[in-house]
PDB file of N, CA and C in Angstrom:
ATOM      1  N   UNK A   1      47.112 145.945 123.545  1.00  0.00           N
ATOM      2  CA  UNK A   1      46.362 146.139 122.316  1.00  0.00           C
ATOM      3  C   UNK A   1      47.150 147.138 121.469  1.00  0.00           C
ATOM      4  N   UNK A   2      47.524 146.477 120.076  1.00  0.00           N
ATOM      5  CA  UNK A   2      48.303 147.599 119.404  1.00  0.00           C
ATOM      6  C   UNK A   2      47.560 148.754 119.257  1.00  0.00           C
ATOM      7  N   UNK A   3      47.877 149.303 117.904  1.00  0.00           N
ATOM      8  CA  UNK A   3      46.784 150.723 117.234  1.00  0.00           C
ATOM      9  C   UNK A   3      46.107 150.597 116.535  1.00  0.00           C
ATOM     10  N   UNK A   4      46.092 148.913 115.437  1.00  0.00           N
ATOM     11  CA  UNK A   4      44.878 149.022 115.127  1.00  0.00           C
ATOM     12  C   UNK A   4      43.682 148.689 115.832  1.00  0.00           C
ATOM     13  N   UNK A   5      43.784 147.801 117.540  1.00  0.00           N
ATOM     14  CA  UNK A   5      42.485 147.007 117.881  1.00  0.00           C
ATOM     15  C   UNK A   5      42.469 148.550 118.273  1.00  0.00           C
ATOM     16  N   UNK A   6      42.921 149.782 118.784  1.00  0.00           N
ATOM     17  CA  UNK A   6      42.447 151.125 118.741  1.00  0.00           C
ATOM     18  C   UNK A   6      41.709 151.872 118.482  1.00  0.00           C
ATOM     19  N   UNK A   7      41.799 151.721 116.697  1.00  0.00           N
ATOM     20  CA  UNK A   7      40.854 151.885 115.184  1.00  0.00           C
ATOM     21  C   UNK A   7      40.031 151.082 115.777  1.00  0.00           C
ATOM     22  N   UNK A   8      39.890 150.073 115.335  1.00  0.00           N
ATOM     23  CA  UNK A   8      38.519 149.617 115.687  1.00  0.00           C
ATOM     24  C   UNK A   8      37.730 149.753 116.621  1.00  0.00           C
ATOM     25  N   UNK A   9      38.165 149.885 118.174  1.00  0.00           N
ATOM     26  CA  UNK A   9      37.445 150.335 119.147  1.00  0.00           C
ATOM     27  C   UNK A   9      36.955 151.864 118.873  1.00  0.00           C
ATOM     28  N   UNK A  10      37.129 152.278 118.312  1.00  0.00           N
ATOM     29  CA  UNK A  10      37.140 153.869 118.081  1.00  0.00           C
ATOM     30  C   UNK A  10      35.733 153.578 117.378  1.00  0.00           C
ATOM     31  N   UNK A  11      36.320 153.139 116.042  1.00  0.00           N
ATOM     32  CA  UNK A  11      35.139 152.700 115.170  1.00  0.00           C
ATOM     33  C   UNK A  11      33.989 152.619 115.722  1.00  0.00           C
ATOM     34  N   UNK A  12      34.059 151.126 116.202  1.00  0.00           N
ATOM     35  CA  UNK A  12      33.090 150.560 116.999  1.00  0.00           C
ATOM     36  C   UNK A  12      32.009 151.836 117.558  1.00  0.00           C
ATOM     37  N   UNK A  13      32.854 152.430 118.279  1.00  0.00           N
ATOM     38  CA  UNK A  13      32.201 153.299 119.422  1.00  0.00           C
ATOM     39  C   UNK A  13      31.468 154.436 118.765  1.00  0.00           C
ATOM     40  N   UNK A  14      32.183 154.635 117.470  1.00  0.00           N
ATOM     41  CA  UNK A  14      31.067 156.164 116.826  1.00  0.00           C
ATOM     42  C   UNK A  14      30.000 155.432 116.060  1.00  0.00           C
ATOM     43  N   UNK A  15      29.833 154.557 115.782  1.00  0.00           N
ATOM     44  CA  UNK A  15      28.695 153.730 115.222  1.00  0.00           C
ATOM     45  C   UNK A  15      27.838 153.111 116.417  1.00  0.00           C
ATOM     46  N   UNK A  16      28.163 153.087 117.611  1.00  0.00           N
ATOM     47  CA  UNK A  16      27.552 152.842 118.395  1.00  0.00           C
ATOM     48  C   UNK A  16      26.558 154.353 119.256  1.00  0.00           C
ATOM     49  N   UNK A  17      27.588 155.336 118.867  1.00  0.00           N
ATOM     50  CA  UNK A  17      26.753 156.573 119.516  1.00  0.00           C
ATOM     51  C   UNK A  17      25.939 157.189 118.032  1.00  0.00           C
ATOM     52  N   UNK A  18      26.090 156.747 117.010  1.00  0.00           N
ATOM     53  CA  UNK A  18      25.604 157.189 115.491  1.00  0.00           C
ATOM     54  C   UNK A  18      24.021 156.551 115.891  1.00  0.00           C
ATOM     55  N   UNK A  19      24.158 155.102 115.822  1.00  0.00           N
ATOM     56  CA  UNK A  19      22.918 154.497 116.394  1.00  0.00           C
ATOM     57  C   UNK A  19      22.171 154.376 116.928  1.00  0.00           C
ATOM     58  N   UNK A  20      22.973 155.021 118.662  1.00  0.00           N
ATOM     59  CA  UNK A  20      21.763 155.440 119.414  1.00  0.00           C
ATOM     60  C   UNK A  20      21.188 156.992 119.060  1.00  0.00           C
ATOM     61  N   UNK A  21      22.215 157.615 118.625  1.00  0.00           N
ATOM     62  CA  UNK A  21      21.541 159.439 118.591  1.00  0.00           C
ATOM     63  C   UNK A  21      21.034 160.022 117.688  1.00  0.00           C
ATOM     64  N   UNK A  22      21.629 159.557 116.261  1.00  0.00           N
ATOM     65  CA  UNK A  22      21.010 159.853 115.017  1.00  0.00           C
ATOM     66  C   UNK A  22      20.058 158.898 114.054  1.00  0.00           C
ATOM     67  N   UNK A  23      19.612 157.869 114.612  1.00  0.00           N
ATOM     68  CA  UNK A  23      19.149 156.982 113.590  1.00  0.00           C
ATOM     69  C   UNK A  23      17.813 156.947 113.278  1.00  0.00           C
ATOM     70  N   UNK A  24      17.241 157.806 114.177  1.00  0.00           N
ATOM     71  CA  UNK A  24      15.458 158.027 114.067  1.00  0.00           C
ATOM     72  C   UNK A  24      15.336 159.400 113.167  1.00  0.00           C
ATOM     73  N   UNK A  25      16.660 160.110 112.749  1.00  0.00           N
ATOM     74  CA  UNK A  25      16.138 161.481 111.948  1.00  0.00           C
ATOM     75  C   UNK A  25      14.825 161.385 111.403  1.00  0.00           C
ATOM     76  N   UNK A  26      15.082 161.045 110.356  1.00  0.00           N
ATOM     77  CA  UNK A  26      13.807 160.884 109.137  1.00  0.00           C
ATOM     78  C   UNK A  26      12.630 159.946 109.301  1.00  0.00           C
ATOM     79  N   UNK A  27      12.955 159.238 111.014  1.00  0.00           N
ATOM     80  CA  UNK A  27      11.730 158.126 110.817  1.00  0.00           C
ATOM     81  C   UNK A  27      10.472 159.160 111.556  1.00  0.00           C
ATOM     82  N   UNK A  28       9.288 158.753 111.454  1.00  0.00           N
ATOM     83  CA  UNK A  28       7.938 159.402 111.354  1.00  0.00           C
ATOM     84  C   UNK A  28       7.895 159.604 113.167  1.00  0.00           C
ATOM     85  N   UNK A  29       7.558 160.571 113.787  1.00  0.00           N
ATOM     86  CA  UNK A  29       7.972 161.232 115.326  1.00  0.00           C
ATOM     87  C   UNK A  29       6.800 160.097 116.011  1.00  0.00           C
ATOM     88  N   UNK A  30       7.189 160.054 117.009  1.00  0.00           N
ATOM     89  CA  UNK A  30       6.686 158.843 118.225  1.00  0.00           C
ATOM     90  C   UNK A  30       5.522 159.617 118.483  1.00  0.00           C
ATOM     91  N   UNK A  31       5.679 160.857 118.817  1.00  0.00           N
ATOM     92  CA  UNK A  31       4.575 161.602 119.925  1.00  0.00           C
ATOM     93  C   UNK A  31       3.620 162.174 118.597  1.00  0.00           C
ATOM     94  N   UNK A  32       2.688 162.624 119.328  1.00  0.00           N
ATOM     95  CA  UNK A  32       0.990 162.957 118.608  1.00  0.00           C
ATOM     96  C   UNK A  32       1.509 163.554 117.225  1.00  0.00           C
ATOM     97  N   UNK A  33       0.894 163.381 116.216  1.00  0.00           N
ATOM     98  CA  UNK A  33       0.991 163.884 115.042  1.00  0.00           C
ATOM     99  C   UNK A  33       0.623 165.474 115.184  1.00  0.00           C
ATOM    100  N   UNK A  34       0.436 166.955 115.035  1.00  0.00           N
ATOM    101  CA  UNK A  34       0.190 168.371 115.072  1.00  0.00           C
ATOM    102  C   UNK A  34      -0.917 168.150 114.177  1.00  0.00           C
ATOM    103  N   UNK A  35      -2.081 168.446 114.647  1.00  0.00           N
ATOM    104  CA  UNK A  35      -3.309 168.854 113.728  1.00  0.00           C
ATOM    105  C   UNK A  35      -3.183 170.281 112.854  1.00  0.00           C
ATOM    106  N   UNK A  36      -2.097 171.301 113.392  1.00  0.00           N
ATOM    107  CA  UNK A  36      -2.332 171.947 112.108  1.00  0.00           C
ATOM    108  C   UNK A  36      -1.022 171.906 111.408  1.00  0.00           C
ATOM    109  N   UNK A  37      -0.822 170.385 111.415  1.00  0.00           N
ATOM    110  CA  UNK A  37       0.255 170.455 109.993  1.00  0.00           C
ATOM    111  C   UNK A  37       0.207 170.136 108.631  1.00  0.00           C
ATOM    112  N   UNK A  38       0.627 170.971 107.597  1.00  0.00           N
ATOM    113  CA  UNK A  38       0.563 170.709 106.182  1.00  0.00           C
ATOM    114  C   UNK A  38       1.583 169.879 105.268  1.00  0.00           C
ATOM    115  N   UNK A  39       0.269 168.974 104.841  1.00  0.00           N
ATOM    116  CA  UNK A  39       1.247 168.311 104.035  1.00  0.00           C
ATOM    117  C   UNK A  39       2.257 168.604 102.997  1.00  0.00           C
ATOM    118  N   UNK A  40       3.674 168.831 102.501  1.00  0.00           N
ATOM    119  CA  UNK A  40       4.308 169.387 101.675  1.00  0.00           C
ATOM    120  C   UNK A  40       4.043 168.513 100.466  1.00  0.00           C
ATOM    121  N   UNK A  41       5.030 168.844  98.791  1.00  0.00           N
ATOM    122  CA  UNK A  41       5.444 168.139  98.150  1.00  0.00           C
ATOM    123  C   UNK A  41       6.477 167.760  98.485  1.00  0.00           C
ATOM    124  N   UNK A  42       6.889 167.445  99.165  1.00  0.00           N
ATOM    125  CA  UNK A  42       8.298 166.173  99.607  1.00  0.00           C
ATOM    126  C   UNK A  42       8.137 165.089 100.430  1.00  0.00           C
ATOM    127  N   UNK A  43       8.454 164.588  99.049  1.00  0.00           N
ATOM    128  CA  UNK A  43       7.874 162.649  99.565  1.00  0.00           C
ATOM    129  C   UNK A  43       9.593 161.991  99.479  1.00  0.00           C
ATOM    130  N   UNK A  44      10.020 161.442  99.979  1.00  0.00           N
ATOM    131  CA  UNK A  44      11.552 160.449 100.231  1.00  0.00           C
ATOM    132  C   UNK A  44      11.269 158.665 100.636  1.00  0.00           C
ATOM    133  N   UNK A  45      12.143 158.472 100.550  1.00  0.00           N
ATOM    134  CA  UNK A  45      12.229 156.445 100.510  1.00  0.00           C
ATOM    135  C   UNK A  45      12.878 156.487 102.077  1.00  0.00           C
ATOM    136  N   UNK A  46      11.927 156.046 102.904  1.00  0.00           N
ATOM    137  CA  UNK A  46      13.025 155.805 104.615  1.00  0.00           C
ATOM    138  C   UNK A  46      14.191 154.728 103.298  1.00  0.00           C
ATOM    139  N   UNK A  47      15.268 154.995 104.183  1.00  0.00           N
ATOM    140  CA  UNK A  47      16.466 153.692 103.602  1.00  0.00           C
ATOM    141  C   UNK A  47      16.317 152.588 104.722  1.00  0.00           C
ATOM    142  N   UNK A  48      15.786 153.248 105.487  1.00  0.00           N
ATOM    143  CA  UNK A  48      15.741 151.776 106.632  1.00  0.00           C
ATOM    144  C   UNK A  48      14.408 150.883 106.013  1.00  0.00           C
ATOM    145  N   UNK A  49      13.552 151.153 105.846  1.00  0.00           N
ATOM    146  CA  UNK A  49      12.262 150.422 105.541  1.00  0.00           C
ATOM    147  C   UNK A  49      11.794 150.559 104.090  1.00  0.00           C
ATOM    148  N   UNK A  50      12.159 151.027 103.491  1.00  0.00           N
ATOM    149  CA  UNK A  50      12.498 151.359 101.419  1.00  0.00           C
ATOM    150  C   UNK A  50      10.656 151.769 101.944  1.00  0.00           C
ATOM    151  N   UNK A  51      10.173 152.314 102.525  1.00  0.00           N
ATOM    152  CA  UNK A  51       8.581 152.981 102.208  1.00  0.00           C
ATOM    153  C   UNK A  51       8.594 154.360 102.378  1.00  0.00           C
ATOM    154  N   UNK A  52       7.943 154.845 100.987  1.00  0.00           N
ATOM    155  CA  UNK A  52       7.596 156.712 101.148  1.00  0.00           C
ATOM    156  C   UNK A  52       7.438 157.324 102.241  1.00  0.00           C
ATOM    157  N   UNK A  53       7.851 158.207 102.411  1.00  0.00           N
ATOM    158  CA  UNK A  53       7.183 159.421 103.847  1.00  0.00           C
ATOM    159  C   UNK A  53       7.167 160.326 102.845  1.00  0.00           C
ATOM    160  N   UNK A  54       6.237 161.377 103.676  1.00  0.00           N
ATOM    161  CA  UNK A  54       5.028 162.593 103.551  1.00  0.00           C
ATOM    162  C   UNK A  54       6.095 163.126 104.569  1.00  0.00           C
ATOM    163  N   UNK A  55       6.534 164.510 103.595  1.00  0.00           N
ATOM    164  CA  UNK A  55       6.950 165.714 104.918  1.00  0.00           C
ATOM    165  C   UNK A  55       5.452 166.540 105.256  1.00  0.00           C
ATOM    166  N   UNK A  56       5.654 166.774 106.140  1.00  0.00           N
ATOM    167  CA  UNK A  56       4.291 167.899 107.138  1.00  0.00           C
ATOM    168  C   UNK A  56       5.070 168.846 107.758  1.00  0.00           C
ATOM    169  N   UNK A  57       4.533 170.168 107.287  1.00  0.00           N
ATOM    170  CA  UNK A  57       4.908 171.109 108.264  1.00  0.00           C
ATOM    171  C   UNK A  57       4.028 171.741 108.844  1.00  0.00           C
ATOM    172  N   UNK A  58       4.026 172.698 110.082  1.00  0.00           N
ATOM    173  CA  UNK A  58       3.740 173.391 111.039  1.00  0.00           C
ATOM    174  C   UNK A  58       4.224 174.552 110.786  1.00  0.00           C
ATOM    175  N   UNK A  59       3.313 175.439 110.210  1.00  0.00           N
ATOM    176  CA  UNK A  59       3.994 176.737 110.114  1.00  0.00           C
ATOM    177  C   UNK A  59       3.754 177.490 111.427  1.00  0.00           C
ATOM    178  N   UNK A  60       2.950 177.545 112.301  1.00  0.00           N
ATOM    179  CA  UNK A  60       3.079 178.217 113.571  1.00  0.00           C
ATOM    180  C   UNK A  60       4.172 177.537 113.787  1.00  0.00           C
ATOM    181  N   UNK A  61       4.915 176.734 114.458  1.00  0.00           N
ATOM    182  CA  UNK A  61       6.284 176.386 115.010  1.00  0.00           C
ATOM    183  C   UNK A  61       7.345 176.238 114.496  1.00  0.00           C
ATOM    184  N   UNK A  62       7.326 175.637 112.949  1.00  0.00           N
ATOM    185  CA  UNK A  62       8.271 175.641 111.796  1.00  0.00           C
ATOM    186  C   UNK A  62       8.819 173.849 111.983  1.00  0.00           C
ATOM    187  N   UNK A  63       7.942 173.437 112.953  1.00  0.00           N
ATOM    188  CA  UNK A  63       8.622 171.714 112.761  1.00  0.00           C
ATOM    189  C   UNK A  63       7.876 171.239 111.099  1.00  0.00           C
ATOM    190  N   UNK A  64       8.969 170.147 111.270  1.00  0.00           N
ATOM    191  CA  UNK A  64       8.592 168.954 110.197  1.00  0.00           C
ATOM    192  C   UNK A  64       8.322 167.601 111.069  1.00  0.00           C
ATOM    193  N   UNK A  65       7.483 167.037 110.069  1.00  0.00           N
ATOM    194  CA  UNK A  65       7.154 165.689 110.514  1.00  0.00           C
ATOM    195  C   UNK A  65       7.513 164.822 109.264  1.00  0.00           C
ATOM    196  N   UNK A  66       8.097 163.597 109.461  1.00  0.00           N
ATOM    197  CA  UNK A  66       7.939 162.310 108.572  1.00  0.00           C
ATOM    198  C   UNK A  66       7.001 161.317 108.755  1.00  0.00           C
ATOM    199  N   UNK A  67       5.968 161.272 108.164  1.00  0.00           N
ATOM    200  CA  UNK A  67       4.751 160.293 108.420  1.00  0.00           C
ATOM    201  C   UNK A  67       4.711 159.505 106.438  1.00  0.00           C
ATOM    202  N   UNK A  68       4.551 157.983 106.795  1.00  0.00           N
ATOM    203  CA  UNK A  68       4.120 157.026 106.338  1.00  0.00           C
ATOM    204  C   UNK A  68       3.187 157.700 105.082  1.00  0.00           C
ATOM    205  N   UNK A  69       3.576 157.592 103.894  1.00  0.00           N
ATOM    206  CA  UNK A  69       2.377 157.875 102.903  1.00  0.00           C
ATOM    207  C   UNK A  69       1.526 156.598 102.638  1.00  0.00           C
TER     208      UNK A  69
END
């Protein structure tokens, strides 16, 4: 295999660990929503699903949440 099928395996492979590790950032968290979290003014477009999210924060812990407006 020259250097470019190289490049591409390379490629390949950081889009493959991009996908599994970073691709849920901004999507809305799996586990229980925090009852004492506040809704912010920052609303964004998921790019995966073009629909609004609602940031929520938790000021006892300082998380954010992305939930579905």
């Amino acid at each position: 295999m020259g250097v470019a099928g190289w490049v591409i395996v390379a490629v390949v492979a950081v889009g493959v660990v991009f996908a599994l590790f970073g691709w849920d950032r901004y999507r809305s968290s799996r586990k229980v929503a925090s009852k004492s979290s506040q809704p912010t003014s920052e609303v964004f477009t998921d790019p995966s699903t073009g629909k609004p999210m609602r940031v929520w924060y938790n000021p006892a812990t300082g998380e954010r949440e992305y939930r579905p407006e």
